[in-house]
N, C-alpha and C. Protein backbone atom coordinates (compact mmCIF):
# COMPACT_ATOMS: atom_id res chain seq x y z
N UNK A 1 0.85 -1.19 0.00
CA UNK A 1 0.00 0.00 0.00
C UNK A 1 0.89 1.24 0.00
N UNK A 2 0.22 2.14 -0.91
CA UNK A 2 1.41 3.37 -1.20
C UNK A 2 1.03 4.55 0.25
N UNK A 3 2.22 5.69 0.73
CA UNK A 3 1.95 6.31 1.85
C UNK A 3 0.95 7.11 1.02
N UNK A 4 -0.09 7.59 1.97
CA UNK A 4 -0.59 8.67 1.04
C UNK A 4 -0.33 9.93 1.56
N UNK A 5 0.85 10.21 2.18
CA UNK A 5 1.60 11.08 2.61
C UNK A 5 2.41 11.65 1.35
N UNK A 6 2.80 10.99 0.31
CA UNK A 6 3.80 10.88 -0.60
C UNK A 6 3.00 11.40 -1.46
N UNK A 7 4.02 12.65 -1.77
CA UNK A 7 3.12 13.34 -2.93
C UNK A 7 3.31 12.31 -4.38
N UNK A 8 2.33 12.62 -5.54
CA UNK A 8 2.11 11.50 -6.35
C UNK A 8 3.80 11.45 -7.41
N UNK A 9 4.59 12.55 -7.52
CA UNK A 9 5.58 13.00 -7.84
C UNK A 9 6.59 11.85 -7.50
N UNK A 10 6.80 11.51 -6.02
CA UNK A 10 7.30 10.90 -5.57
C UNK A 10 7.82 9.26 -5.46
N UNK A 11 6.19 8.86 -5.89
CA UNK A 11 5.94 7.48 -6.08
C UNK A 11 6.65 6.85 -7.18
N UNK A 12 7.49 5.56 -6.88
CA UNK A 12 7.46 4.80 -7.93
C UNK A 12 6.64 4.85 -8.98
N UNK A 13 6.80 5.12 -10.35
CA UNK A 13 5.96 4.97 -11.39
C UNK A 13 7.29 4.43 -12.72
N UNK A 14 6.05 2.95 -13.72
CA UNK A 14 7.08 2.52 -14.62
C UNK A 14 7.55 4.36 -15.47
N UNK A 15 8.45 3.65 -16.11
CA UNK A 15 9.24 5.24 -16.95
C UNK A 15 10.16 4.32 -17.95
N UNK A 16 10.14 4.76 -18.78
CA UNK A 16 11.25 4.67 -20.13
C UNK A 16 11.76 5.90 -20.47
N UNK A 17 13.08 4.89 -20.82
CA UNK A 17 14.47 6.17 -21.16
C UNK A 17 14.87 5.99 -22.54
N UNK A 18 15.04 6.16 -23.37
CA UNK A 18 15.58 6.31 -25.20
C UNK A 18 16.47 6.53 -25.33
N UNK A 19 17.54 6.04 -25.67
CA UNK A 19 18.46 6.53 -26.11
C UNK A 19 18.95 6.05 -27.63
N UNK A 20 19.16 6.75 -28.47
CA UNK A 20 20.00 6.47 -30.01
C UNK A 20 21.65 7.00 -29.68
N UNK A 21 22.05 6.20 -30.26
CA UNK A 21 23.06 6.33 -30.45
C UNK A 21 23.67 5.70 -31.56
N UNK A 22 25.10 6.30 -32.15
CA UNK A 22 26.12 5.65 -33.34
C UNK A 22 27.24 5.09 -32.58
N UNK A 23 27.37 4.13 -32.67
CA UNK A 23 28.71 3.26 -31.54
C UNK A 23 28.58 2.07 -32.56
N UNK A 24 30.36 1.84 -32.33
CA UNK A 24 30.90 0.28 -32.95
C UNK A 24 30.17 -0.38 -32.04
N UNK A 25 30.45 -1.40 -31.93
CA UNK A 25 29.85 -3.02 -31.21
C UNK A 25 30.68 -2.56 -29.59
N UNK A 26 32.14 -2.45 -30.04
CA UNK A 26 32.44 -2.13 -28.40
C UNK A 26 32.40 -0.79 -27.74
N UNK A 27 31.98 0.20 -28.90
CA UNK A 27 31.53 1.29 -27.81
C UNK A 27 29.97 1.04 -27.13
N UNK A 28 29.27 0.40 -28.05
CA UNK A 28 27.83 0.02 -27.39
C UNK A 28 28.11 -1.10 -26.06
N UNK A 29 28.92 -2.40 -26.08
CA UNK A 29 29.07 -2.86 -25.27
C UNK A 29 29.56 -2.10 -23.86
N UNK A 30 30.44 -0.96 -24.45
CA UNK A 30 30.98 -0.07 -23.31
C UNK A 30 29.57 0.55 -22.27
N UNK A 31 28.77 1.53 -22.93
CA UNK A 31 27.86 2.23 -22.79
C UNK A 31 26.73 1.45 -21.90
N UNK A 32 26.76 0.14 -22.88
CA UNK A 32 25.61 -0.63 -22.21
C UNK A 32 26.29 -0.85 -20.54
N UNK A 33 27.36 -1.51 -20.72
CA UNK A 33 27.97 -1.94 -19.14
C UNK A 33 27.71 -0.94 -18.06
N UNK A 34 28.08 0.56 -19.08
CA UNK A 34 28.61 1.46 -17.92
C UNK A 34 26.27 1.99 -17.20
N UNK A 35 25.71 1.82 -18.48
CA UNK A 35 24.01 2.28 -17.94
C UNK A 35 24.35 1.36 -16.44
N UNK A 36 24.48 0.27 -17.07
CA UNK A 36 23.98 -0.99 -15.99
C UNK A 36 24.65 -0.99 -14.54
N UNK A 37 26.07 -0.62 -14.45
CA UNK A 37 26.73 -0.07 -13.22
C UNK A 37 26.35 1.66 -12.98
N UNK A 38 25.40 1.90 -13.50
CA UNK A 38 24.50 3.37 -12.86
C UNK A 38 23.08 2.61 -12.29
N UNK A 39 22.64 1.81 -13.19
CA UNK A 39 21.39 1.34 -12.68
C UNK A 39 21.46 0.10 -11.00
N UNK A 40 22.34 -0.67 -11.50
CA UNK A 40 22.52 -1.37 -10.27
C UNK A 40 24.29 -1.15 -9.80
N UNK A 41 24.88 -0.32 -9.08
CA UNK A 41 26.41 -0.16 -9.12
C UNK A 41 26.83 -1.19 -8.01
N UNK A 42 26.20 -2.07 -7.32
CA UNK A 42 26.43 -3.61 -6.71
C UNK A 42 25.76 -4.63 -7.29
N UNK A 43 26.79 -5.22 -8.38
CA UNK A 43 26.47 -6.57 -9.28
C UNK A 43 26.64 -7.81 -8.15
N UNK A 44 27.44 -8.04 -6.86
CA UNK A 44 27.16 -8.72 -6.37
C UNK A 44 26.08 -8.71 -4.92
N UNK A 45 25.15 -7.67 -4.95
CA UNK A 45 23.81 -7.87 -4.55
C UNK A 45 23.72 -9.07 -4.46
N UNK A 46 22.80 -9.37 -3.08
CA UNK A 46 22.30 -10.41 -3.23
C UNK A 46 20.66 -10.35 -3.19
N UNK A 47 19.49 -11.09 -4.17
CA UNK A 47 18.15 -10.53 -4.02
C UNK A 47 18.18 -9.40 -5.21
N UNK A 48 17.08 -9.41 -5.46
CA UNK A 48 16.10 -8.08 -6.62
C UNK A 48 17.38 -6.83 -6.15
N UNK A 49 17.34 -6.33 -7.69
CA UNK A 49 17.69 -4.83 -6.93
C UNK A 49 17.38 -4.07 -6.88
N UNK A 50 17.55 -2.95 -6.21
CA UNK A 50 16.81 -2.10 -5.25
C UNK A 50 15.88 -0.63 -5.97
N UNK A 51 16.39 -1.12 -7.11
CA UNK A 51 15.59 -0.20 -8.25
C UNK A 51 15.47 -1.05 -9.43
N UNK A 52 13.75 -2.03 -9.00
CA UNK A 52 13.58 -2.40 -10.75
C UNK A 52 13.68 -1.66 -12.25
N UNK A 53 14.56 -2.87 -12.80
CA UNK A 53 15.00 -2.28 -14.20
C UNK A 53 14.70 -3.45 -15.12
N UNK A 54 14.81 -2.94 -16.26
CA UNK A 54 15.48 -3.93 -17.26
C UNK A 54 15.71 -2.91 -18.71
N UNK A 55 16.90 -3.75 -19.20
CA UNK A 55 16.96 -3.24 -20.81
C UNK A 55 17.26 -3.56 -21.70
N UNK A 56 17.35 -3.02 -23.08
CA UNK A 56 17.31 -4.06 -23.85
C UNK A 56 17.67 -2.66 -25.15
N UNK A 57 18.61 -3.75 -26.22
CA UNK A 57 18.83 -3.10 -27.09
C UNK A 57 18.65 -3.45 -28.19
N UNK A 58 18.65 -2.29 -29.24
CA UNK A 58 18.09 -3.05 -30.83
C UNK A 58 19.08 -2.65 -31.98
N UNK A 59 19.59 -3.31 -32.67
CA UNK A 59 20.48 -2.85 -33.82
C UNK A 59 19.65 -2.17 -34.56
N UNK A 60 20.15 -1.07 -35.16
CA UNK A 60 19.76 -0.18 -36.25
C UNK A 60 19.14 -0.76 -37.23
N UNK A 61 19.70 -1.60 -38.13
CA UNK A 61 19.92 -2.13 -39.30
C UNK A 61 18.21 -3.25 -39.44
N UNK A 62 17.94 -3.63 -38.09
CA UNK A 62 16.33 -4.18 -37.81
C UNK A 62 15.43 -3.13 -37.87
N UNK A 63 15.83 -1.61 -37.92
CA UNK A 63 14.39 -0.64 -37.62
C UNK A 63 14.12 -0.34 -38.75
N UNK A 64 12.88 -0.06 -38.97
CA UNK A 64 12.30 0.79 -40.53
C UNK A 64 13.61 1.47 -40.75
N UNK A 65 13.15 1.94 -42.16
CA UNK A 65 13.64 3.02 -42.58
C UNK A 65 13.44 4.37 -42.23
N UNK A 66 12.03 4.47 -41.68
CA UNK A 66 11.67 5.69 -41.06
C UNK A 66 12.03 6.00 -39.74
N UNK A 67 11.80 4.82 -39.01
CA UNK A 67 12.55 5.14 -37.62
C UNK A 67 13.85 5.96 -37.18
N UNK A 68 14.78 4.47 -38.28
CA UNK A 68 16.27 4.99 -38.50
C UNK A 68 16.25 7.05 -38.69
N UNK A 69 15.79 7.08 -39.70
CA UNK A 69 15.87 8.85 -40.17
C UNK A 69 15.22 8.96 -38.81
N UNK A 70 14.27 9.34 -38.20
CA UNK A 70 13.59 9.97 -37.21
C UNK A 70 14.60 9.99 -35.64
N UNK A 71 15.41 8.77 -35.81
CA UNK A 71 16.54 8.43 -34.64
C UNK A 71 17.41 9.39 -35.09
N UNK A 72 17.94 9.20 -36.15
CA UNK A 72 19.40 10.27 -36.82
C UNK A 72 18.92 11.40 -37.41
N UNK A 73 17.70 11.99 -36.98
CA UNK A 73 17.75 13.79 -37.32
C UNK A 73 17.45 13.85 -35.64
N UNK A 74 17.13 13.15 -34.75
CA UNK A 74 17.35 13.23 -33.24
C UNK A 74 18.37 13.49 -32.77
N UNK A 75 18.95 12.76 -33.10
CA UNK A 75 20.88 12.45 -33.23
C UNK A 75 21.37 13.63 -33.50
N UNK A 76 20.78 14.32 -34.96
CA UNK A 76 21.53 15.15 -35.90
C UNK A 76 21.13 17.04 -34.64
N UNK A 77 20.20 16.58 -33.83
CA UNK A 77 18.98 18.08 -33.53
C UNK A 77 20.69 18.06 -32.43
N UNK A 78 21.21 17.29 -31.23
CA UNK A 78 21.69 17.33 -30.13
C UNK A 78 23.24 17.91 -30.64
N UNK A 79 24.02 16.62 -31.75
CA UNK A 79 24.78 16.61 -32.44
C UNK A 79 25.10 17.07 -34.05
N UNK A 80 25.05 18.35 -34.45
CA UNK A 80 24.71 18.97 -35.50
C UNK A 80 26.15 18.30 -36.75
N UNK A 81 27.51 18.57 -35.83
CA UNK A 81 28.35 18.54 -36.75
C UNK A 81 28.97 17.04 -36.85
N UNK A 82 28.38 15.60 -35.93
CA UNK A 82 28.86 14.78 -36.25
C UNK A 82 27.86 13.76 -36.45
N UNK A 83 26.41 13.84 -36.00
CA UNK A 83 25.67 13.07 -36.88
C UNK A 83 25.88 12.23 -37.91
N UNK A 84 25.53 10.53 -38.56
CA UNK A 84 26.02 10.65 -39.81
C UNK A 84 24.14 10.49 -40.39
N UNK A 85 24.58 10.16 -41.49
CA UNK A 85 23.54 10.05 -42.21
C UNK A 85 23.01 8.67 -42.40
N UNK A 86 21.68 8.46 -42.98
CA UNK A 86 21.36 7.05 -43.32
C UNK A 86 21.54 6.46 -44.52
């Protein structure tokens, strides 16, 4: 049962995070490791950890064609001069 002291702000609620990115295989492997030692930074926990997660990643090369463009003018809005193209 949630406090109802706790403003609604406060409460656990699910949330998704997005991220695109352009990375070789081992800068993505890098990136991915380093989310996962922010999300849980004790891998030998023992039991659930203490902030449910999970994640999951998708190669480019599986998304539409439209996606892809809509990811890399995202890409292109943050990162103007190194963006690449599709």
């Amino acid at each position: 049962m949630s406090d109802p002291t706790t403003s609604p702000a406060d409460r656990p609620r699910l949330r998704q995070v997005d991220i695109a990115i352009v990375a070789t295989a081992a800068e993505h492997e890098a990136l991915m490791d380093r989310i996962t030692d922010v999300l849980c930074p004790d891998a030998s926990h023992e039991g659930p950890c203490a902030i449910p997660w999970s994640m999951s990643s998708v190669d480019g090369d599986s998304l539409s064609r439209r996606k892809r463009r809509n990811l890399l003018d995202a890409i292109k809005d943050t990162n103007p001069d190194s963006a690449p193209t599709a």
